[in-house]
N, C-alpha and C. Protein backbone atom coordinates (compact mmCIF):
# COMPACT_ATOMS: atom_id res chain seq x y z
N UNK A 1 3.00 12.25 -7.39
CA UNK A 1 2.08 13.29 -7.78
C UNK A 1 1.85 14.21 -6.57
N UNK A 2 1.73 15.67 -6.72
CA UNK A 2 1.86 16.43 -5.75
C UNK A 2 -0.20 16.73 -5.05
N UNK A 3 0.00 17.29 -3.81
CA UNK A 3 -1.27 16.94 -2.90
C UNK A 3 -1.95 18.16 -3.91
N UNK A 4 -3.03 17.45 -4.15
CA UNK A 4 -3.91 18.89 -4.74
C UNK A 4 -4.83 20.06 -3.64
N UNK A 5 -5.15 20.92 -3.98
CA UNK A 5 -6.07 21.65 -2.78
C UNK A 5 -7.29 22.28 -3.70
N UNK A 6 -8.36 22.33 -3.08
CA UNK A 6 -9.43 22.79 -3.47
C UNK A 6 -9.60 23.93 -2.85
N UNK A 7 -9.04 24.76 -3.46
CA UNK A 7 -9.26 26.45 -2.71
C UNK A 7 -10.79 26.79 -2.75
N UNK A 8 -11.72 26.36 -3.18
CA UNK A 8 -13.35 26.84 -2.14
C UNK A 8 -13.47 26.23 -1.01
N UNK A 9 -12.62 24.88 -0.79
CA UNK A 9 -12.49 24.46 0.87
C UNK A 9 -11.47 24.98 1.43
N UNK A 10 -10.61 25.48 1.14
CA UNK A 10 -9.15 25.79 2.02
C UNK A 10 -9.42 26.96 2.87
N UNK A 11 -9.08 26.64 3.79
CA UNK A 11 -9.34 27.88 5.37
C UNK A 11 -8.36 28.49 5.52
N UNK A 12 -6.91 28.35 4.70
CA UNK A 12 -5.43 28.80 4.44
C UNK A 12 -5.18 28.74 6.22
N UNK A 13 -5.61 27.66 6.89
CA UNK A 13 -4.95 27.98 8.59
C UNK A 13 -3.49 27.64 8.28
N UNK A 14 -2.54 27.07 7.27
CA UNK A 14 -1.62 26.18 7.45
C UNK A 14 -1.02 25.10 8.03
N UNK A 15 -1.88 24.55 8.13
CA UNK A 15 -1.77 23.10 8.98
C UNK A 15 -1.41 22.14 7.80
N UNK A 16 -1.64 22.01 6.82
CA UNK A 16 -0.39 21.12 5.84
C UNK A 16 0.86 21.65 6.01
N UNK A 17 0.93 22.68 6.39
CA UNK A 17 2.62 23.27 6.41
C UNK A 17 3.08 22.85 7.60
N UNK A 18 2.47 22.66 8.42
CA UNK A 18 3.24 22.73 9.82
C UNK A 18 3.17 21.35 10.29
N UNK A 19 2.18 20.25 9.42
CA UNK A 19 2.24 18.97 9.66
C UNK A 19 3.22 17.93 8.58
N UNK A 20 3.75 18.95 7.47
CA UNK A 20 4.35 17.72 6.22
C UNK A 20 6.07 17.76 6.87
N UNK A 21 6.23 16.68 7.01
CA UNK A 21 7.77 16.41 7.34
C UNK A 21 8.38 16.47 6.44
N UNK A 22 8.51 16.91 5.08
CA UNK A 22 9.05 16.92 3.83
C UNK A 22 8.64 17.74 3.17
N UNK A 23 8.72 19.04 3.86
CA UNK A 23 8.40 20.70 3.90
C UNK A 23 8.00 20.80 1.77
N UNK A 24 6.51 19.96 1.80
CA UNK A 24 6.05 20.09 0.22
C UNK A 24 5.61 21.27 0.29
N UNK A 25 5.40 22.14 1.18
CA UNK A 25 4.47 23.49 1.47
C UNK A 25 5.61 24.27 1.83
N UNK A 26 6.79 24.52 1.43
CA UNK A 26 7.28 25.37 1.62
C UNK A 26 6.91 26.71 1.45
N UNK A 27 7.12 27.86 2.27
CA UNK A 27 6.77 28.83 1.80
C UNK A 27 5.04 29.05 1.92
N UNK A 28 4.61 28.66 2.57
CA UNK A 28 3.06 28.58 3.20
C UNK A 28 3.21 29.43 3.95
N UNK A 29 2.47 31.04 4.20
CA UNK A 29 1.36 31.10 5.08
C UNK A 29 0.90 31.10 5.65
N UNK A 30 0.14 31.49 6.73
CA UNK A 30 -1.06 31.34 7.73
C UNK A 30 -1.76 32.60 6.86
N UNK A 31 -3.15 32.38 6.31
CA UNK A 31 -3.83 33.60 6.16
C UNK A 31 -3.95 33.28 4.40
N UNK A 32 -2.70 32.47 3.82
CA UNK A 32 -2.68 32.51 2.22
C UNK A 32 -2.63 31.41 1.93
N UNK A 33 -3.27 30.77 0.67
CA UNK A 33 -3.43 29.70 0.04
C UNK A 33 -2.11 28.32 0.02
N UNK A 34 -2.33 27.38 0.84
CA UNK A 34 -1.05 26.78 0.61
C UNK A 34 -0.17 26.78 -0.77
N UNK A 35 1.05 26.72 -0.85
CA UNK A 35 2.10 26.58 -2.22
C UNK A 35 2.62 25.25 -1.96
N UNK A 36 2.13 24.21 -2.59
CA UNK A 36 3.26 23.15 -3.21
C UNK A 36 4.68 23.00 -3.71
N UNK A 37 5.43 24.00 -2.83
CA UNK A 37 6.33 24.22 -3.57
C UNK A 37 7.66 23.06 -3.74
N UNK A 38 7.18 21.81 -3.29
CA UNK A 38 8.43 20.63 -3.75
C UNK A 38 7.45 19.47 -3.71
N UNK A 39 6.82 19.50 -5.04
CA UNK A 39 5.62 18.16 -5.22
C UNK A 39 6.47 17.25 -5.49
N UNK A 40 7.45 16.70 -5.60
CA UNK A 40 8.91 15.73 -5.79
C UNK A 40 9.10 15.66 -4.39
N UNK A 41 9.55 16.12 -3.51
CA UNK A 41 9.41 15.42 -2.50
C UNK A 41 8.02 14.39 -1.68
N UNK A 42 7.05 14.62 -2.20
CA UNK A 42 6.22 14.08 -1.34
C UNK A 42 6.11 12.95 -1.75
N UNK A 43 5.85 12.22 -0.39
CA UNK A 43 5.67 10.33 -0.49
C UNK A 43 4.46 10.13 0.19
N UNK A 44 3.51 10.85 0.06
CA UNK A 44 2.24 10.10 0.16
C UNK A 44 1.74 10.02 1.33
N UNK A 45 2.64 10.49 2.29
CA UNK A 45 2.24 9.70 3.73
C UNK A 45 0.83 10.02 4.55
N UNK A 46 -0.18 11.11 3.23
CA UNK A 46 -0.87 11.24 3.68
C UNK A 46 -1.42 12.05 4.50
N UNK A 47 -0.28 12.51 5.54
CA UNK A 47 -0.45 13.52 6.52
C UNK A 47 -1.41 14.43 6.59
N UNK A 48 -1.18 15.25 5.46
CA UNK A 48 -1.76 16.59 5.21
C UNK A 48 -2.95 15.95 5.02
N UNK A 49 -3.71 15.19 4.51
CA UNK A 49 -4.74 15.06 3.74
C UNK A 49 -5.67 14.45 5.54
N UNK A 50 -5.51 13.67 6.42
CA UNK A 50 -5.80 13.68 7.40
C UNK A 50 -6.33 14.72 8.76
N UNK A 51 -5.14 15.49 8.30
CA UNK A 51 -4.95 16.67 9.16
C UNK A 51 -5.46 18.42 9.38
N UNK A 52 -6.22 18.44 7.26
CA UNK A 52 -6.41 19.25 6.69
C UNK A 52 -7.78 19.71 7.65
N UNK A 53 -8.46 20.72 7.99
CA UNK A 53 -9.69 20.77 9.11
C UNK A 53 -11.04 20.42 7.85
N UNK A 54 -10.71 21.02 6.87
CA UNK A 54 -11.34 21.66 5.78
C UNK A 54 -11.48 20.41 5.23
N UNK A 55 -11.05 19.41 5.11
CA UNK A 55 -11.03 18.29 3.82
C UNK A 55 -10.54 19.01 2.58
N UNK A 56 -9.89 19.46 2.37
CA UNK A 56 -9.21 20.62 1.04
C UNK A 56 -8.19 19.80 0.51
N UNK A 57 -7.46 18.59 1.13
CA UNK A 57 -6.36 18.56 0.23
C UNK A 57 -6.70 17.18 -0.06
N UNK A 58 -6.52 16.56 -0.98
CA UNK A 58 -6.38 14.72 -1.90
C UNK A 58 -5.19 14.51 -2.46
N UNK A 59 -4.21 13.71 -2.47
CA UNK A 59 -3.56 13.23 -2.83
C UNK A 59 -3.88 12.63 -3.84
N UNK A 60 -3.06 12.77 -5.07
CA UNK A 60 -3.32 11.54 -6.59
C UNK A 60 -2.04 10.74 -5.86
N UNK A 61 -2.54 9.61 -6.37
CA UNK A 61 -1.44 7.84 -5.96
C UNK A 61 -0.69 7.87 -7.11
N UNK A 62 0.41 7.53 -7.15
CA UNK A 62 0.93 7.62 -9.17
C UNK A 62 1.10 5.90 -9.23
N UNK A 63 0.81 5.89 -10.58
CA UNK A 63 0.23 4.45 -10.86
C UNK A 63 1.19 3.11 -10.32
N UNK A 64 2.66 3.30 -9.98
CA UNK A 64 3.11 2.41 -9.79
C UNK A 64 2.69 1.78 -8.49
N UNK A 65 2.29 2.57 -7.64
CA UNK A 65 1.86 2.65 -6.27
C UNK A 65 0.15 2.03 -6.28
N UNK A 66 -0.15 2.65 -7.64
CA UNK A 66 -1.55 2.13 -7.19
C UNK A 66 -1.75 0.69 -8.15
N UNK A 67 -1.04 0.20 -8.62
CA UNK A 67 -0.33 -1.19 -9.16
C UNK A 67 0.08 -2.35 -8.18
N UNK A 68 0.51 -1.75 -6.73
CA UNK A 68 0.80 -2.85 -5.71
C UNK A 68 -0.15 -2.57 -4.64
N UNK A 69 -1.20 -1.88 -4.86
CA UNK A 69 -2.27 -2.03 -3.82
C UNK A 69 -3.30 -3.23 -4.26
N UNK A 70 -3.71 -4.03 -2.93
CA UNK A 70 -4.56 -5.51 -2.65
C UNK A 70 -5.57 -4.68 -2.01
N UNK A 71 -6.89 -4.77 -2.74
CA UNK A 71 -8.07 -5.11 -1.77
C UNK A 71 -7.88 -6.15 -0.74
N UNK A 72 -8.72 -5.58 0.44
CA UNK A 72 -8.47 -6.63 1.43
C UNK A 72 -9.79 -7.70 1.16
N UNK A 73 -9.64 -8.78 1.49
CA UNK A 73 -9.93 -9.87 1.09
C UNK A 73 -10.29 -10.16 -0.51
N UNK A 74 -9.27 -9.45 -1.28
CA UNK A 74 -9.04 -9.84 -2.81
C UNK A 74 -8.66 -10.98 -2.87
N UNK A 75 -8.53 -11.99 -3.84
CA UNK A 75 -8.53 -13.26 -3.97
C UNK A 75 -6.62 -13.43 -5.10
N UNK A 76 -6.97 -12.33 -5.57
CA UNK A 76 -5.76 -11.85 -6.45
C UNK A 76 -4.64 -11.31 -6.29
């Protein structure tokens, strides 16, 4: 699932663009709203969503992924 952005937080600095190693922001900007433009490439790693100044971007998990996540000290 591709990183979502909340454009009333986005500061358009481009720092998801210049931090995703799997150029999902192609075609980004400095000054304009990030573009998702290869939500198929992204694996989650999170980056952007760390890095964002704004807190603007969340990642959705797609369910298979969120199927092999353990609470830590889950019993299950």
């Amino acid at each position: 699932m591709p990183p979502v952005i909340d454009q009333n937080k986005c500061t358009r600095c481009a720092t998801c663009f210049d931090v995703c190693a799997e150029d999902v922001y192609f075609g980004t900007e400095e000054g304009q709203l990030p573009v998702v433009s290869y939500p198929e490439f992204c694996f989650h790693c999170n980056c952007c969503v760390e890095e964002c100044p704004a807190d603007a971007i969340t990642l959705r998990i797609p369910l298979p992924e969120m199927l092999l996540f353990k609470e830590e000290g889950s019993d299950q």
